[in-house]
Protein backbone atom coordinates (compact mmCIF):
# COMPACT_ATOMS: atom_id res chain seq x y z
CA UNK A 1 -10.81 -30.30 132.38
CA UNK A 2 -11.61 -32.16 135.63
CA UNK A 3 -9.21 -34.30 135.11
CA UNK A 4 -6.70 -31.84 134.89
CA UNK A 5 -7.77 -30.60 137.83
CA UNK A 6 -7.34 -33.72 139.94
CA UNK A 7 -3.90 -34.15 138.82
CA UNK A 8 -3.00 -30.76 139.68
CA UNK A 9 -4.25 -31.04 143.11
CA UNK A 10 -2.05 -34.50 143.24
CA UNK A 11 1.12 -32.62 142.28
CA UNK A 12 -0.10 -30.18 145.17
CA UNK A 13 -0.64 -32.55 147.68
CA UNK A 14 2.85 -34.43 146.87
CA UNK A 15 4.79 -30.94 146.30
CA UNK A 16 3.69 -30.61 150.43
CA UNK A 17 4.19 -33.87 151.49
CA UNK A 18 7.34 -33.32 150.04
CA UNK A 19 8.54 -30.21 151.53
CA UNK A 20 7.38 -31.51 154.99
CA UNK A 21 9.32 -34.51 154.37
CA UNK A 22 12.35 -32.69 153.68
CA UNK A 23 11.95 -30.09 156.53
CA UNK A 24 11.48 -33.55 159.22
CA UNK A 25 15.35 -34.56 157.07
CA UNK A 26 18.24 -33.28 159.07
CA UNK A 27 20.48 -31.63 156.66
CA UNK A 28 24.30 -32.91 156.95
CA UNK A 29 26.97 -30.24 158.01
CA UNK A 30 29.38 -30.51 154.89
CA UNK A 31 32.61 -31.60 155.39
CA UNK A 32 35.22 -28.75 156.82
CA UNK A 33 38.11 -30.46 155.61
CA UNK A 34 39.33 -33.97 154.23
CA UNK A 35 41.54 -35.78 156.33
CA UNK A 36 44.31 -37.10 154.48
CA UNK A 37 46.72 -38.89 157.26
CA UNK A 38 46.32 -40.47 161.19
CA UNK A 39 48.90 -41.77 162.35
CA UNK A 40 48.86 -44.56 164.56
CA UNK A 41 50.79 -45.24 167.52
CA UNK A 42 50.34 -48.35 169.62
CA UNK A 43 52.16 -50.40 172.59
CA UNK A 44 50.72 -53.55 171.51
CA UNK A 45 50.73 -55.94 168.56
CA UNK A 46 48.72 -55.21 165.49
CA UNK A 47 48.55 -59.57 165.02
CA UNK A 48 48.11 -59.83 168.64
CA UNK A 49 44.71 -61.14 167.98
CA UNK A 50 43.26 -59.34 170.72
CA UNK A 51 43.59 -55.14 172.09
CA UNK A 52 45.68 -54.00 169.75
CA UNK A 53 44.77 -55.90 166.60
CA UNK A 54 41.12 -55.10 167.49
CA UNK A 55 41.66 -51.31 167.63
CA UNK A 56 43.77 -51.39 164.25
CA UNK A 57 41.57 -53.77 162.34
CA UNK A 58 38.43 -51.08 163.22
CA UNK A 59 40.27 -48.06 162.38
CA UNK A 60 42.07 -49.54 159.11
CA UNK A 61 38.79 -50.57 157.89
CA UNK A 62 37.32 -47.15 159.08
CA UNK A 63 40.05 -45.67 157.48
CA UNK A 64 40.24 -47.11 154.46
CA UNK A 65 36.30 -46.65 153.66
CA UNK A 66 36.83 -42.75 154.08
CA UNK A 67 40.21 -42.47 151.79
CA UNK A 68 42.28 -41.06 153.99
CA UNK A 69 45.66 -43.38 155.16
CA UNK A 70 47.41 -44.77 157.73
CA UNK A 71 51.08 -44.29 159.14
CA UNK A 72 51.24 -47.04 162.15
CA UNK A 73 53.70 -48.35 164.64
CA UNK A 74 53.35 -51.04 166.76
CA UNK A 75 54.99 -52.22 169.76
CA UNK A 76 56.10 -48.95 170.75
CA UNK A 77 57.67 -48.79 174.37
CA UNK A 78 56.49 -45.91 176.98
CA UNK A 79 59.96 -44.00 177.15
CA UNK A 80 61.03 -40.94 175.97
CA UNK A 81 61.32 -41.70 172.46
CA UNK A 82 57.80 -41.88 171.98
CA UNK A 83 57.17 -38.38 171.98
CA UNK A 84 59.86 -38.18 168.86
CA UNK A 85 58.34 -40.80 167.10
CA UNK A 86 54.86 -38.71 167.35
CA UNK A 87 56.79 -35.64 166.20
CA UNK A 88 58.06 -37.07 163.18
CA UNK A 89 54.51 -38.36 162.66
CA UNK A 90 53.39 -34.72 162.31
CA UNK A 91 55.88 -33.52 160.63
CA UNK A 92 55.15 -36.14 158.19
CA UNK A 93 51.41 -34.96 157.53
CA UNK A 94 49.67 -36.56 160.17
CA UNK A 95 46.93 -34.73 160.95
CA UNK A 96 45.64 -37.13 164.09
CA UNK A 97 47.19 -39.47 166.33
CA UNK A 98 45.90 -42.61 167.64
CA UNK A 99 46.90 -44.47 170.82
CA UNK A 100 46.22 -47.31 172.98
CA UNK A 101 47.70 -47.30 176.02
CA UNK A 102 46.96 -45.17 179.60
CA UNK A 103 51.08 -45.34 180.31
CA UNK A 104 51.41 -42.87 177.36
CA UNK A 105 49.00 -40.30 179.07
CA UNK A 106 51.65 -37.90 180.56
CA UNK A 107 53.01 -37.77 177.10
CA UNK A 108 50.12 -37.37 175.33
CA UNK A 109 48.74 -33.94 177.36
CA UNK A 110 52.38 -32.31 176.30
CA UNK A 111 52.26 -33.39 172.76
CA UNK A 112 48.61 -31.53 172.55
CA UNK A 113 49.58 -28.96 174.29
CA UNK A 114 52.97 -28.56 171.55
CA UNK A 115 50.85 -29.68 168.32
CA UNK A 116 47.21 -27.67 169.51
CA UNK A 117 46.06 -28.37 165.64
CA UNK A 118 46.61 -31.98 165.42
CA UNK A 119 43.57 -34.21 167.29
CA UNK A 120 44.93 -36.84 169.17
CA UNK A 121 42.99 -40.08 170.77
CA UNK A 122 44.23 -42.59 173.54
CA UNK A 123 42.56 -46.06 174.19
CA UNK A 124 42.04 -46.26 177.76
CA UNK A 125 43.86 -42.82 178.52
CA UNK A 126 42.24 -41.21 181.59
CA UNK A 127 42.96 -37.58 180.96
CA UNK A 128 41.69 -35.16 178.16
CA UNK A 129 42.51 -31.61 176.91
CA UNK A 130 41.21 -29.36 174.15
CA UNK A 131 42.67 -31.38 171.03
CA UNK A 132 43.03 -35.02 173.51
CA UNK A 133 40.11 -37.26 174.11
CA UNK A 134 40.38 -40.87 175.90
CA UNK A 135 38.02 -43.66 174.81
CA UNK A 136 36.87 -46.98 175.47
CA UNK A 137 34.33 -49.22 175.67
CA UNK A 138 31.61 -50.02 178.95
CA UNK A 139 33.39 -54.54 178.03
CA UNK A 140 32.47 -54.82 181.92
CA UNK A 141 29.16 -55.35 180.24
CA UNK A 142 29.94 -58.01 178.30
CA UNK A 143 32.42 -59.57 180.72
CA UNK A 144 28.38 -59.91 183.19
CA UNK A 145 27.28 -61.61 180.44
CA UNK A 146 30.18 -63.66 180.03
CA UNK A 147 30.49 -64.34 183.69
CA UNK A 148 26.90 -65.89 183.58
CA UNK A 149 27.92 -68.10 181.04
CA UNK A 150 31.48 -69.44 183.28
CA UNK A 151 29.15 -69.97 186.27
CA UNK A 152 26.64 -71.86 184.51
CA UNK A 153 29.48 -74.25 182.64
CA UNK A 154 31.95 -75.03 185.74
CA UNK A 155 31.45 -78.42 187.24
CA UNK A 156 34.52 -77.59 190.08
CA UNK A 157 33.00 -74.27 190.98
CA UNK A 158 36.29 -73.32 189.83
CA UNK A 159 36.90 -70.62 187.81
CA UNK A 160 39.81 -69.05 187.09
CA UNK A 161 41.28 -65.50 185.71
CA UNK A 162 44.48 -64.24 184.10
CA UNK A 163 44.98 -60.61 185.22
CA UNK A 164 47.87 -58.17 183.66
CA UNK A 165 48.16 -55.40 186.38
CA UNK A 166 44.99 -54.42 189.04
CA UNK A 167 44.18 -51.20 187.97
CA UNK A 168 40.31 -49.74 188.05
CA UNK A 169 39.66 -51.05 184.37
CA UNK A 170 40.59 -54.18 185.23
CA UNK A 171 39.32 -54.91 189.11
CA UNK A 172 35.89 -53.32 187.62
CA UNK A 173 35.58 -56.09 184.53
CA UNK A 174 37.16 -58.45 186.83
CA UNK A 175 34.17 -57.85 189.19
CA UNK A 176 31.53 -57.49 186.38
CA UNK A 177 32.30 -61.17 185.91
CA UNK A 178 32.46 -62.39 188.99
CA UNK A 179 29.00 -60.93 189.38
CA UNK A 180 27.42 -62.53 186.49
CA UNK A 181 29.26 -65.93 187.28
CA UNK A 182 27.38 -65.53 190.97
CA UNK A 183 24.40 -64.70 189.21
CA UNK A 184 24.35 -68.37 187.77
CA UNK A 185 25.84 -69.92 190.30
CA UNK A 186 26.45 -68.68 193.82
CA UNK A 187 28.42 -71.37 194.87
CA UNK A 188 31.16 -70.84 192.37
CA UNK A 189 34.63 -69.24 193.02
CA UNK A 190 37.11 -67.16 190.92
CA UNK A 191 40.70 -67.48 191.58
CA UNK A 192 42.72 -64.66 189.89
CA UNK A 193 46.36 -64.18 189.60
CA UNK A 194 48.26 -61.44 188.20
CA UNK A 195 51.23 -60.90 185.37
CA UNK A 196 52.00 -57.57 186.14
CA UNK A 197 52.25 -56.92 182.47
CA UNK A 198 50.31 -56.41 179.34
CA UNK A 199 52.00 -57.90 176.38
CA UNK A 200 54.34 -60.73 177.36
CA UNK A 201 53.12 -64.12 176.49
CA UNK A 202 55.60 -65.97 178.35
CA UNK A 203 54.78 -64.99 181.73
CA UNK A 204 50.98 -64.66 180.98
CA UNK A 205 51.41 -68.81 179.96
CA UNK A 206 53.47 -69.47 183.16
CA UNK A 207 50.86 -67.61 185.37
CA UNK A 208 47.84 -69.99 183.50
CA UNK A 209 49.87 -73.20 184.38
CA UNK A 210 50.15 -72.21 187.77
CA UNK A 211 46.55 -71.56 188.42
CA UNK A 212 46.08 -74.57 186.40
CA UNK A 213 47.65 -76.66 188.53
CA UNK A 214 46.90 -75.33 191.52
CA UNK A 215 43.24 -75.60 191.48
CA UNK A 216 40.43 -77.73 190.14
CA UNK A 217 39.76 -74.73 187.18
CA UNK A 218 37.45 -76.06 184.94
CA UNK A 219 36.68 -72.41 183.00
CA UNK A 220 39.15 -70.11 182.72
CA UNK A 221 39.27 -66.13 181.25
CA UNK A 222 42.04 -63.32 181.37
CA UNK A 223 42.72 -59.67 180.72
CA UNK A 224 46.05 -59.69 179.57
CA UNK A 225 46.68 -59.29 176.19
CA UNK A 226 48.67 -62.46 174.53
CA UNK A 227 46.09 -64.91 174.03
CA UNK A 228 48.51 -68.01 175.50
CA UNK A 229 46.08 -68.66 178.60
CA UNK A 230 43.44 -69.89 175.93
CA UNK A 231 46.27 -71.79 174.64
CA UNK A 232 47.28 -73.24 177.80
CA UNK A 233 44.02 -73.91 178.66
CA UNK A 234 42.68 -75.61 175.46
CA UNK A 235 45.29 -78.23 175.60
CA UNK A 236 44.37 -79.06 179.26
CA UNK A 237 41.20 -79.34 178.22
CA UNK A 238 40.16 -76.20 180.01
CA UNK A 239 37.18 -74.11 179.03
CA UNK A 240 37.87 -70.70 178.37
CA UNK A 241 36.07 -67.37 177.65
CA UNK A 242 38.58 -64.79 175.47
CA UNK A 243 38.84 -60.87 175.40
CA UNK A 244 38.64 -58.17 172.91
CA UNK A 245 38.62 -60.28 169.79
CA UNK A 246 36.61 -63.11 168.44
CA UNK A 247 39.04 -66.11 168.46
CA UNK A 248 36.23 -69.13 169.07
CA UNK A 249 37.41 -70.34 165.41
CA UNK A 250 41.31 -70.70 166.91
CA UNK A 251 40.01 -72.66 169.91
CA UNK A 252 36.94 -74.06 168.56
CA UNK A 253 36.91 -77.07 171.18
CA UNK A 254 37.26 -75.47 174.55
CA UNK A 255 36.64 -71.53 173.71
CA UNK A 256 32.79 -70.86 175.13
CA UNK A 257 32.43 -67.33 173.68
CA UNK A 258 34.88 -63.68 173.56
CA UNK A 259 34.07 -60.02 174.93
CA UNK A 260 34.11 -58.33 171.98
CA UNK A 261 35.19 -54.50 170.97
CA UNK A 262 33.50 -53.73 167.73
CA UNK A 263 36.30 -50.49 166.74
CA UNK A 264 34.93 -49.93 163.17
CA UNK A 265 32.20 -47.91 163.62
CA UNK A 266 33.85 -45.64 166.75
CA UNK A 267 36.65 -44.69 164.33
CA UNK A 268 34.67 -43.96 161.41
CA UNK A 269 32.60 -41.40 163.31
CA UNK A 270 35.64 -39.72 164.93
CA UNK A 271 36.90 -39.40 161.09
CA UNK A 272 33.36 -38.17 159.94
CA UNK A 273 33.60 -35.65 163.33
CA UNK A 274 36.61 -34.67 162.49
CA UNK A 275 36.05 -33.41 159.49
CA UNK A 276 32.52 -31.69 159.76
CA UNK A 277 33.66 -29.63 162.46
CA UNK A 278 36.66 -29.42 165.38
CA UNK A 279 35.65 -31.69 167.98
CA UNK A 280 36.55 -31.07 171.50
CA UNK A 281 38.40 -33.36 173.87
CA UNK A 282 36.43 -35.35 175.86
CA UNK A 283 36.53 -39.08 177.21
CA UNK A 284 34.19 -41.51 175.11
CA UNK A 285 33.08 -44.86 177.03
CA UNK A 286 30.21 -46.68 175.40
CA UNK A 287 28.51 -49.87 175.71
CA UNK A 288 26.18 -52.39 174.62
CA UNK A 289 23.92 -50.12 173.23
CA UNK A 290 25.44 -48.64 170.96
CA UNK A 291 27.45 -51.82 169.86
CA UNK A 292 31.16 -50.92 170.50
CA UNK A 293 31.02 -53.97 172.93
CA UNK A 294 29.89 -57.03 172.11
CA UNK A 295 29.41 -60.67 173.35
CA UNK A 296 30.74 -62.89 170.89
CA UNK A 297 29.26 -66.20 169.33
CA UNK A 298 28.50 -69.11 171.95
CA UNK A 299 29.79 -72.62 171.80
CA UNK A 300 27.05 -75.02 170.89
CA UNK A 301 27.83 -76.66 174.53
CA UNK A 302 26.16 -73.63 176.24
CA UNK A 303 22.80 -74.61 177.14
CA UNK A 304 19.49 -73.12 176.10
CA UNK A 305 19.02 -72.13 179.73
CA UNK A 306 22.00 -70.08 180.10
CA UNK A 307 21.34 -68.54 176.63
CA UNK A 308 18.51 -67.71 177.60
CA UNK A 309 19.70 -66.11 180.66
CA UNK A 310 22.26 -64.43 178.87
CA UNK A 311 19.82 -62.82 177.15
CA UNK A 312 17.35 -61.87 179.32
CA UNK A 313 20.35 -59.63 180.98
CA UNK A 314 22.15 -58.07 177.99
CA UNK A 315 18.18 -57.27 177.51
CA UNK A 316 18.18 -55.42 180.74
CA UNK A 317 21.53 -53.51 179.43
CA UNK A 318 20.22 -52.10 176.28
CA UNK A 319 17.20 -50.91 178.13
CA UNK A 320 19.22 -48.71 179.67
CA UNK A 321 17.62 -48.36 182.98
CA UNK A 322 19.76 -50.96 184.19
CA UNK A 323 23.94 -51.29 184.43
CA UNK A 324 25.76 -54.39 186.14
CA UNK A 325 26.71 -52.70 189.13
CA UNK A 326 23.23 -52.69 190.49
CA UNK A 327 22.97 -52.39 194.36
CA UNK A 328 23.02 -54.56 196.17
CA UNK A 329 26.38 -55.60 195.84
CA UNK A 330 29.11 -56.77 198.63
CA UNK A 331 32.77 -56.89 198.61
CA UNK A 332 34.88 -59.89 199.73
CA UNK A 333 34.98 -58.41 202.87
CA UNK A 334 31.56 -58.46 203.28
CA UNK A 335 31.18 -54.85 203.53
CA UNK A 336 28.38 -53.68 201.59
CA UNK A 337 29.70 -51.25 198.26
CA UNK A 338 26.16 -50.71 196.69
CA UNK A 339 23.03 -50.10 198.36
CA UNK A 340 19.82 -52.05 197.01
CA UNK A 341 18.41 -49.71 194.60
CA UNK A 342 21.66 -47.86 193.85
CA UNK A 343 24.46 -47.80 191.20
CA UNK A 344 27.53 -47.11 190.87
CA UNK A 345 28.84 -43.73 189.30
CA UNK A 346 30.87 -43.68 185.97
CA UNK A 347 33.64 -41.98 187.88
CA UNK A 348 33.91 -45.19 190.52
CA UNK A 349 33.79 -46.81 187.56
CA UNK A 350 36.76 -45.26 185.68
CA UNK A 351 38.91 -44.06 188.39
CA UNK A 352 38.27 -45.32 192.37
CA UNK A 353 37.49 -48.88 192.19
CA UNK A 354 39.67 -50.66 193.79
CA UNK A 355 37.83 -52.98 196.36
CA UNK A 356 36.59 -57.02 195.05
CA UNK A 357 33.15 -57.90 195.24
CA UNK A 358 32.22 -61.24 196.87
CA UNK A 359 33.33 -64.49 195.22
CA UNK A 360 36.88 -62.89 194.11
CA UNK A 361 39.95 -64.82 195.47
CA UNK A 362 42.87 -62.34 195.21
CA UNK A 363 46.36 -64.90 194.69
């Protein structure tokens, strides 16, 4: 009978643990819908190994691990057929749209405003509405990191970079680097030059040959697209640090690590948001902490001294009581842009920047 007794208690004491265990769970909101279709509209390459593949890869995979499929486009000019093509989309069962591109912005608010119950998402877009959000990732964080690692490597105190247009996402990652390659090395130098285009391989090559050869570059990195400055620069024998993909394994000589977007788990919590409730438009922009943006593998001819350096910052990052654009910091003026003790504001960030810091050479 005492026996009994103790076991019944047990069962009590578990039956309560139990319940307070499943009060402390956070019940899931069940699903509202199942989305069936996105379609996918994008100004780049999806085998451009690099912005565009990157954002397809992620959402394909997120895609296909929820069931629902794709409808995609690629290479898809900014003119007024692209608002036709997204039409047909729709009327083809797409229930969300996916972009990449900020030129398609003015487009995009008049499509929401003509399709209100169809979501619709723009890689770096810079405007939002009800049913239109904008997203990206915080890669200036990565391109610090990255930076430190150019500075330490350079022997010249060289260092080149490829540049599509100068536009604040670019002139802020362009300065995030030049900051971490003063970091390790104050004495160093980067010499930019620009395309004035996003996609076109050609003139992205001829622009890296001409840098090339007019300096002493001994580490190079870009923001255009194509990845032919690696190319050019790996048979010169040219270090080189890539963007938005991992390509180390095409360039496995010269190619010192990549600034990474990690897209797979950003689109599979839009789809997940999407269909536990309506989400509202808004701009997403995260960074290393929550892994969208990463720094990619480093070549085994990075020392254990930058590594370690390398990590001691991205450690500062994830704290979060830290960002790169940490006062003090000075332009190429010499005017002073942060105070000590200061940062910058997301919206500098996104939308005014438009001033170097110190150590940028402007071509």
């Amino acid at each position: 009978m005492k026996k009994a007794g103790y076991l019944l208690l047990i069962l009590g004491v578990c039956l309560i643990l139990g319940g307070v265990a499943l009060l402390k769970q956070h019940p899931q909101t069940p699903k509202a819908r199942e989305l069936t279709k996105i379609g996918v509209v994008m100004n780049g390459s999806f085998a451009d190994n690099s912005y565009t593949q990157a954002q397809y890869d992620g959402l394909a995979e997120a895609a296909a691990n929820a069931g629902v499929r794709l409808d995609a486009r690629d290479n898809v000019p900014v003119d007024e057929n692209f608002p036709k093509l997204v039409g047909e989309l729709i009327a083809d069962g797409c229930e969300v749209i996916v972009c990449d591109n900020y030129l398609y912005d003015d487009y995009l608010l008049a499509l929401a405003e003509e399709y209100p119950a169809v979501e619709f998402y723009n890689g770096s877009g810079t405007v939002t509405a009800e049913n239109l959000s904008s997203y990206l990732g915080r890669l200036y964080q990565v391109r610090y990191l990255a930076g430190i690692v150019a500075g330490a490597q350079t022997r010249t105190n060289e260092i080149g970079y490829v540049l599509a247009f100068q536009t604040p996402e670019t002139v802020r990652q362009l300065n995030a680097f030049t900051l971490g390659v003063k970091k390790a090395n104050p004495g160093a130098t980067v010499y930019v030059r620009c395309t004035e285009d996003w996609n076109d391989s050609e003139k992205a090559a001829a622009v890296t040959a001409a840098l090339l050869d007019e300096h002493e570059i001994d580490v190079l990195s870009q923001h255009v697209n194509p990845i032919s400055p690696m190319r050019v620069a790996d048979e010169r024998g040219v270090w080189t640090i890539g963007t938005n993909m991992d390509n180390r394994s095409l360039f496995p000589d010269t190619c010192l690590t990549c600034c990474v977007f990690n897209w797979e788990p950003f689109f599979a919590a839009r789809i997940d948001e999407i269909e536990r409730n309506r989400p509202v438009g808004r701009h997403y922009w995260e960074g290393v902490r929550t892994g969208m943006v990463t720094l990619g593998s480093l070549s085994d001819t990075v020392s254990e001294e930058t590594r370690r350096m390398v990590d001691a910052e991205l450690e500062r990052l994830l704290s979060g009581s830290y960002d790169v654009f940490f006062g003090p910091v000075t332009d190429n003026t010499g005017v002073e842009r942060v105070r000590a003790g200061e940062n910058l504001s997301d919206a500098h960030l996104l939308y005014e920047m438009n001033w170097f810091v110190d150590g940028v050479v402007m071509e």
